[in-house]
Protein backbone atom coordinates (compact mmCIF):
# COMPACT_ATOMS: atom_id res chain seq x y z
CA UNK A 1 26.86 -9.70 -6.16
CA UNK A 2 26.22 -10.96 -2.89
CA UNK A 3 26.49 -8.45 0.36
CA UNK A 4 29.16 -9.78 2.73
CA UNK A 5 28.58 -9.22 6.67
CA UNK A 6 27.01 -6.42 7.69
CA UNK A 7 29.11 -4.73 10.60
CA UNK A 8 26.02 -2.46 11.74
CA UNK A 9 24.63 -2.91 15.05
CA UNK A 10 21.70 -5.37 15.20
CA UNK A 11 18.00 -4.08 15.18
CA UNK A 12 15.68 -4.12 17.33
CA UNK A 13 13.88 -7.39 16.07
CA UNK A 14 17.18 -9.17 16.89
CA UNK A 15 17.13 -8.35 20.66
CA UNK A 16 15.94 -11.49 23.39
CA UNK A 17 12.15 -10.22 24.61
CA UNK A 18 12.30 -10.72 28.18
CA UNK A 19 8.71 -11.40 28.51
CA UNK A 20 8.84 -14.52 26.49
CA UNK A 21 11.91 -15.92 26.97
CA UNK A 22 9.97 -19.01 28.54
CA UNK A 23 7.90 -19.70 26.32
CA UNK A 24 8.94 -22.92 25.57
CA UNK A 25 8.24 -24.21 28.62
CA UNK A 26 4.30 -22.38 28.87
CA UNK A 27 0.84 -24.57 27.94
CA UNK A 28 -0.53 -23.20 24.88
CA UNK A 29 -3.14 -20.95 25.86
CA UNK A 30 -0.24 -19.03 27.62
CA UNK A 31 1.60 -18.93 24.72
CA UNK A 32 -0.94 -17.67 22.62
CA UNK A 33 -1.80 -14.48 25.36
CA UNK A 34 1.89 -13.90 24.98
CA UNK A 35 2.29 -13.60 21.51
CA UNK A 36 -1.75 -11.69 21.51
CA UNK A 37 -0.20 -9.24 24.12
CA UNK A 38 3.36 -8.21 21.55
CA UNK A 39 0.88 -8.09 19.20
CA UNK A 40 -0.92 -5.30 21.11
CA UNK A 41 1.79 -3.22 21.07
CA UNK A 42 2.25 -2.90 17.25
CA UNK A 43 -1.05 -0.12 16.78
CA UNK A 44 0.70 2.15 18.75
CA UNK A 45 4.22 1.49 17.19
CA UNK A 46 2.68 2.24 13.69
CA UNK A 47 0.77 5.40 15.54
CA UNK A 48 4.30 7.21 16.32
CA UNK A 49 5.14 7.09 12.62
CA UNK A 50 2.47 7.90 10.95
CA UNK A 51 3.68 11.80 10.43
CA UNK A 52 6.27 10.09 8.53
CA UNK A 53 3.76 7.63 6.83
CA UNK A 54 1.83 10.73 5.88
CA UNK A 55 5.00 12.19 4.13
CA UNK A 56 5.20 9.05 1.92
CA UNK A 57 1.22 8.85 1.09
CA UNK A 58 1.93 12.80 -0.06
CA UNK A 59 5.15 11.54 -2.24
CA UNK A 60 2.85 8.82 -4.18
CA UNK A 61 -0.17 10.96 -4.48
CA UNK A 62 2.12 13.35 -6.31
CA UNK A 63 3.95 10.84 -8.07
CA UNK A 64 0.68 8.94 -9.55
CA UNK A 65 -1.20 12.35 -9.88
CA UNK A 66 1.72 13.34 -12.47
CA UNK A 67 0.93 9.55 -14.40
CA UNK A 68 4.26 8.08 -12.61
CA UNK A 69 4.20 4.90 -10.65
CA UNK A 70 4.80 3.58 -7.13
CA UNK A 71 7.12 0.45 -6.62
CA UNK A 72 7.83 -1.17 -3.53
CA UNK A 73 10.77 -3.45 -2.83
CA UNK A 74 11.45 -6.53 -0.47
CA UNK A 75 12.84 -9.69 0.56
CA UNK A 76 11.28 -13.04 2.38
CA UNK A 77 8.38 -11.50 4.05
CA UNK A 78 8.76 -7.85 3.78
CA UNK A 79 9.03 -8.39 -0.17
CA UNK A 80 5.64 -10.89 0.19
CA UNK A 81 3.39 -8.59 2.01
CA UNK A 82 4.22 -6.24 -0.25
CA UNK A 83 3.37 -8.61 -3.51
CA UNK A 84 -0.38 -8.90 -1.83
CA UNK A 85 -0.82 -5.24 -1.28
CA UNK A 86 0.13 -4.29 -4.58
CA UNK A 87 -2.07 -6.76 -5.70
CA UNK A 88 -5.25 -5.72 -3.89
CA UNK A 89 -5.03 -2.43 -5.23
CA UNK A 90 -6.52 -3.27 -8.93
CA UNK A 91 -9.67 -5.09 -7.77
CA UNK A 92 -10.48 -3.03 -4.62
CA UNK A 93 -9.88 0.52 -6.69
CA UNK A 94 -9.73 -0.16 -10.69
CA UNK A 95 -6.32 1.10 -10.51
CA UNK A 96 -4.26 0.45 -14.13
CA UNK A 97 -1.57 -2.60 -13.93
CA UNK A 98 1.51 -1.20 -13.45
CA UNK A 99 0.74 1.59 -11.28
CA UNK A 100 1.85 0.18 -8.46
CA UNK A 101 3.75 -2.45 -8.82
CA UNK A 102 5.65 -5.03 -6.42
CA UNK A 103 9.18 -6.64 -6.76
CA UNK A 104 10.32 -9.77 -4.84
CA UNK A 105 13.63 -10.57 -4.30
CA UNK A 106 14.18 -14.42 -5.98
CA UNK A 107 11.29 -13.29 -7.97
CA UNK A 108 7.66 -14.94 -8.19
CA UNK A 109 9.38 -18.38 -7.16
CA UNK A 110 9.81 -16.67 -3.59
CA UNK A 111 6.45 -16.02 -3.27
CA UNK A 112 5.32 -19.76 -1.82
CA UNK A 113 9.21 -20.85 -1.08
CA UNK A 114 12.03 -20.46 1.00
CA UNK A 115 14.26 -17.61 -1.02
CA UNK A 116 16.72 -16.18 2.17
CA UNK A 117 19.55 -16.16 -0.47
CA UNK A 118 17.87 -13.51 -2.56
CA UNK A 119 17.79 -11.00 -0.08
CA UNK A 120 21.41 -10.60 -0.04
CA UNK A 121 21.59 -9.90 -3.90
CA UNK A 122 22.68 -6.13 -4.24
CA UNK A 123 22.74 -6.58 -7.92
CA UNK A 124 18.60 -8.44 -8.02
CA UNK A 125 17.77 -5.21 -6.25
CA UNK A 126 20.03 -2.82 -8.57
CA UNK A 127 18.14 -4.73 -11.53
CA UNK A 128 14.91 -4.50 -9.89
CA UNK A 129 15.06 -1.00 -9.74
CA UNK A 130 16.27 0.01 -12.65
CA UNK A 131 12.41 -0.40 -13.88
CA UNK A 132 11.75 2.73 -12.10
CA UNK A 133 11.77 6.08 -13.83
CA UNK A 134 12.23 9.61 -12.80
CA UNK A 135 9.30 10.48 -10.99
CA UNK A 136 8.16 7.14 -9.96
CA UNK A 137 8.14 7.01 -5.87
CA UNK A 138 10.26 3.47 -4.79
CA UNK A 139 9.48 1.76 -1.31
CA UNK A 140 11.86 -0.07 0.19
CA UNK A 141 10.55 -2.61 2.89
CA UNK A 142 12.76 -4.36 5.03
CA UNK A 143 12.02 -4.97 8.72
CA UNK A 144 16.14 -4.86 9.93
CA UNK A 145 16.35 -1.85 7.43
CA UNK A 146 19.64 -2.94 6.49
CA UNK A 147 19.02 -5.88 3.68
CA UNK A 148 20.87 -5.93 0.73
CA UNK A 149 18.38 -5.89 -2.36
CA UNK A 150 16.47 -3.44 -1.10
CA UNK A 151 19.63 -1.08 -0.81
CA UNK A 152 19.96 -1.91 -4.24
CA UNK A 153 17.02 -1.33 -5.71
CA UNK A 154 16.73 2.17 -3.46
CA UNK A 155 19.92 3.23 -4.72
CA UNK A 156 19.25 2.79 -8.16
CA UNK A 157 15.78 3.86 -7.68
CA UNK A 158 17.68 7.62 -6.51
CA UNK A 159 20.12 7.86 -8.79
CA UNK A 160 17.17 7.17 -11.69
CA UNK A 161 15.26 10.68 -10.28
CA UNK A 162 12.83 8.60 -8.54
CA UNK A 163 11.42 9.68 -4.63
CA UNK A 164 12.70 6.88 -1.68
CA UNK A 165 10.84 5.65 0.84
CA UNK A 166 11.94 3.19 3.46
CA UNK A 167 9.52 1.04 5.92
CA UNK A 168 11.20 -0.38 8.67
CA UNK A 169 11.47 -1.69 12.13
CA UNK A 170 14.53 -0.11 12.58
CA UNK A 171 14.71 3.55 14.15
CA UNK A 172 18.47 3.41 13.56
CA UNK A 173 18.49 1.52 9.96
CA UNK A 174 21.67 1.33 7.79
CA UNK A 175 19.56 2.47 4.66
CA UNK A 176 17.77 5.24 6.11
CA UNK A 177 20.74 7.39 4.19
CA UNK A 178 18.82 6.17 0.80
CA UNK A 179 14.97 7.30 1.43
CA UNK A 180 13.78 11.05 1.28
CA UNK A 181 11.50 9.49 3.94
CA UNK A 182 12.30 6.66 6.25
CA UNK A 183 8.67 5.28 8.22
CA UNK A 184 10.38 3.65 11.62
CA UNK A 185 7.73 1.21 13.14
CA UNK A 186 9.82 0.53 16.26
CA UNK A 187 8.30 -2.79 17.35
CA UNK A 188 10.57 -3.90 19.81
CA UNK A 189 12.66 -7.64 20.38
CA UNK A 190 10.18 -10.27 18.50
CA UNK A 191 8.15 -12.75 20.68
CA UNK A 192 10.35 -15.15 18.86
CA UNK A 193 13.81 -13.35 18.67
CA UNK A 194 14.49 -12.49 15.16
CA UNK A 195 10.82 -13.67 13.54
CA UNK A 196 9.72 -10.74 11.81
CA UNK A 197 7.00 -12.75 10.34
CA UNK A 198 5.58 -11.79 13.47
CA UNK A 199 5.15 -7.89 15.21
CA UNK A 200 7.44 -6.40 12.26
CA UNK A 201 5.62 -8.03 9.47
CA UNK A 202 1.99 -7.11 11.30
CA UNK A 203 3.49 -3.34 11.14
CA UNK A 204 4.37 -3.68 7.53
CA UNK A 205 0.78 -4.98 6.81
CA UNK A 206 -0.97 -2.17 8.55
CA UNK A 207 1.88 0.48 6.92
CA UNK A 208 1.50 -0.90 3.40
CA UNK A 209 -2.48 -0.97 3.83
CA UNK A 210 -2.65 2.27 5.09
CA UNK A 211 -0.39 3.94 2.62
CA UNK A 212 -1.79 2.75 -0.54
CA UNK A 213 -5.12 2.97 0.82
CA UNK A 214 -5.10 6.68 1.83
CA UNK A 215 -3.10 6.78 -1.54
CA UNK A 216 -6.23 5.76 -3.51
CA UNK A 217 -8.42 7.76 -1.19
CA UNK A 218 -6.58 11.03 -2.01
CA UNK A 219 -6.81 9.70 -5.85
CA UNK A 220 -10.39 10.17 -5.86
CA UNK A 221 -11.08 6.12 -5.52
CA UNK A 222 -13.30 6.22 -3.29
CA UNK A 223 -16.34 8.20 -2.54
CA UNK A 224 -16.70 9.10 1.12
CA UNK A 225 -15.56 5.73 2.57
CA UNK A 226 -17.05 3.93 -0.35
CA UNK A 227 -15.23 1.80 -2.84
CA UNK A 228 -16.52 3.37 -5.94
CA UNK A 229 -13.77 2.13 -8.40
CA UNK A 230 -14.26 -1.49 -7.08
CA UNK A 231 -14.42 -4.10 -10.30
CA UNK A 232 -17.58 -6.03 -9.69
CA UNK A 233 -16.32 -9.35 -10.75
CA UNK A 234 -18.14 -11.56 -9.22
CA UNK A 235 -21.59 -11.81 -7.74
CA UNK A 236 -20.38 -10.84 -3.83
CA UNK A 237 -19.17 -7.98 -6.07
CA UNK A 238 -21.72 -7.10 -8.11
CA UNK A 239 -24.21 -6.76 -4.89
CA UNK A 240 -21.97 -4.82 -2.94
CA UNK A 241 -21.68 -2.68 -6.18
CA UNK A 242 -25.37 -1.84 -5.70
CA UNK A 243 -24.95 -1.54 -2.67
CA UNK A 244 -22.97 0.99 -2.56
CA UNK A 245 -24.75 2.95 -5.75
CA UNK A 246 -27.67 2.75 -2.93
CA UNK A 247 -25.61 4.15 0.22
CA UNK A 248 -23.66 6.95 -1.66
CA UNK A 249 -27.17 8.12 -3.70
CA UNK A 250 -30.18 7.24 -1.57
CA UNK A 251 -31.90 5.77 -4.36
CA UNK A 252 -33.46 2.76 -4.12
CA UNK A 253 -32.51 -0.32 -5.42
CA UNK A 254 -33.94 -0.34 -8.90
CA UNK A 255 -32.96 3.13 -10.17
CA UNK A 256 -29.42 2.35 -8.85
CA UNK A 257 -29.44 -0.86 -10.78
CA UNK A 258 -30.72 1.27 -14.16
CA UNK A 259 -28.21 4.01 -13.35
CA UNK A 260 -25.86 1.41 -13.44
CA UNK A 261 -26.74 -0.13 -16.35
CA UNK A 262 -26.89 2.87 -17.99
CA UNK A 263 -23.34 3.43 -17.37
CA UNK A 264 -22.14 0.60 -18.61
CA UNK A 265 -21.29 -1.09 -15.16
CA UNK A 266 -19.21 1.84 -14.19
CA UNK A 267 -20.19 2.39 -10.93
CA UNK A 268 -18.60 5.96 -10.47
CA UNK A 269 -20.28 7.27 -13.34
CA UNK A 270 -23.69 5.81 -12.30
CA UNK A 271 -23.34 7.39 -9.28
CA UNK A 272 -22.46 10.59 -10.66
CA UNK A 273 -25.20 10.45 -12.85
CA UNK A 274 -27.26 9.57 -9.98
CA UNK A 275 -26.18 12.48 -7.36
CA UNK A 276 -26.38 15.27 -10.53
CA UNK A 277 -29.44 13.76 -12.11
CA UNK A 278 -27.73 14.12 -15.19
CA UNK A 279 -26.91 11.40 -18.30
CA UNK A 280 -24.09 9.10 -18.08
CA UNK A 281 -22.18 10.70 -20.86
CA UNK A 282 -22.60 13.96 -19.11
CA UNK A 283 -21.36 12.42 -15.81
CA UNK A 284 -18.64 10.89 -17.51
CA UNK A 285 -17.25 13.71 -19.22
CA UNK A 286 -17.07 15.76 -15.73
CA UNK A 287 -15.70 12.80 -13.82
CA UNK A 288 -12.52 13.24 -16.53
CA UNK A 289 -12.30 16.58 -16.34
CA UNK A 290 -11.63 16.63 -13.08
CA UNK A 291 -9.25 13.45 -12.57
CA UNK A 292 -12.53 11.45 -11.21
CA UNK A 293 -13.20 13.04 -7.98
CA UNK A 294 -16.82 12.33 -7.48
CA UNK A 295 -17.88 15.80 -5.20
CA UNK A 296 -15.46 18.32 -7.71
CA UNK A 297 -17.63 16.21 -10.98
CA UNK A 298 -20.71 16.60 -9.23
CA UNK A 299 -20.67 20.43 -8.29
CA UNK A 300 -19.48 21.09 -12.08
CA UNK A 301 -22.70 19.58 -13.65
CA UNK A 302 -24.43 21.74 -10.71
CA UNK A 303 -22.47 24.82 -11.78
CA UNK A 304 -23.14 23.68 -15.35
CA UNK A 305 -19.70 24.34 -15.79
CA UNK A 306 -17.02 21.63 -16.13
CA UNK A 307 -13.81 23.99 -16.78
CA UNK A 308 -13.88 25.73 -13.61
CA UNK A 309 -13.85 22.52 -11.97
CA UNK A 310 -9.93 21.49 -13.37
């Protein structure tokens, strides 16, 4: 089913900005200090919601802590920024596939072509998000906060026992009704009016980023602001691997690299193995007994004792 007209009031991205409303007429450099100078104004937009953005990095971590799933839902650009931040996830943190997982509206096809249409389909986002389960946390992401398959997809996602988030640019969105939490980044008329590929999508980017990144942080994935989950795949990788081994231990190069080894190329038990000066299997066994949080697996082999660590 597609949505007919939508009798809400527009949002904020649909508003003439006053301060480029001759831009058509500026030399280029101008036009590029305008656009650099809307830009500037996003940080700060994404700053006032971030107790809200907090609220929805607490809904996931419970969510994935309990073995459910996050899913995040869009159209056009919305839905594709969300595609590449679900996708960064597995090589940046070693999450599983499937944790968190991104649906399009018009499906893969949309990803490198035009796909408006699909955004209107309240029955693609009903189908979309019946692939959610109870307990799973869904994330709607539309910049107008109104669009069609998302409100499907959220609905569904509700009725299915799963927690609702929505990411807008839209303080007064239509589908804030459907999200336990509703992150408003209000960014204002675009530079272009109605181009959310511009400030709104920026805002998206740096909400998506941060909330699946803190996400993974409060998962354990990292070790102080190291990537210790990170799949060494290729060479850039591999060093940076090491490097990190190095940083997080203070062990030089070549006991890293046989700690590593050692370990099988798993870089979080190396360096638990390296902090606790302990075997691999022993490191390993403590990192899963206490959902692989580095410090909690390392002061267990110090305490010699892994149970009191769960």
């Amino acid at each position: 089913m597609t949505a007919g007209p939508d009798p809400s009031p527009p949002p904020p991205t649909e508003e003439r900005n006053p301060r480029t409303v001759h831009i058509d007429q500026l030399p280029t450099l101008e036009v590029l200090r305008l656009f650099n100078a809307e830009d500037a104004t996003v940080a700060g937009a994404v700053a006032a919601a971030l107790p809200r953005l907090a609220e929805a990095v607490d809904l996931a971590v419970a969510a994935l802590t309990a073995g459910c799933r996050m899913h995040y839902f869009g159209a056009g650009t919305s839905g594709r920024i969300a595609v590449l931040d679900a996708a960064e996830l597995r090589p940046t943190f070693g999450i599983a596939p499937g944790r968190v997982v991104a649906h399009l509206a018009g499906g893969a096809h949309a990803l490198t072509n035009p796909s408006e249409g699909a955004e209107d389909d309240v029955d693609g986002g009903a189908a979309a998000g019946s692939a959610v389960e109870p307990g799973d946390v869904a994330v709607g992401v539309t910049a107008s906060g109104r669009t069609p398959y998302v409100a499907g997809a959220l609905r569904t996602a509700r009725t299915r026992g799963a927690g609702t988030v929505l990411v807008s640019a839209n303080p007064r969105a239509p589908l804030a009704d459907l999200a336990d939490v509703h992150v408003a980044v209000d960014t204002g008329p675009e530079a272009v009016t109605g181009s959310t590929r511009l400030k709104a999508g920026t805002a998206q980017k740096l909400v998506l980023n941060s909330l699946s990144t803190a996400l993974m942080v409060r998962l354990g994935r990292t070790y102080s602001n190291l990537m210790t989950d990170m799949v060494a795949s290729n060479e850039k990788l591999r060093v940076r691997q090491l490097r990190i081994l190095e940083h997080a231990s203070g062990a030089d190069p070549e006991t890293c690299r046989t700690a590593l080894a050692a370990a099988g190329g798993d870089a979080k038990v190396a360096l638990v193995s390296l902090l606790a000066r302990t075997h691999p299997q022993q490191a390993r066994t403590a990192l899963q007994s206490v959902d692989g949080l580095v410090n909690r697996a390392v002061l267990a082999l110090r305490d010699g004792d892994h149970a009191s660590a769960c």
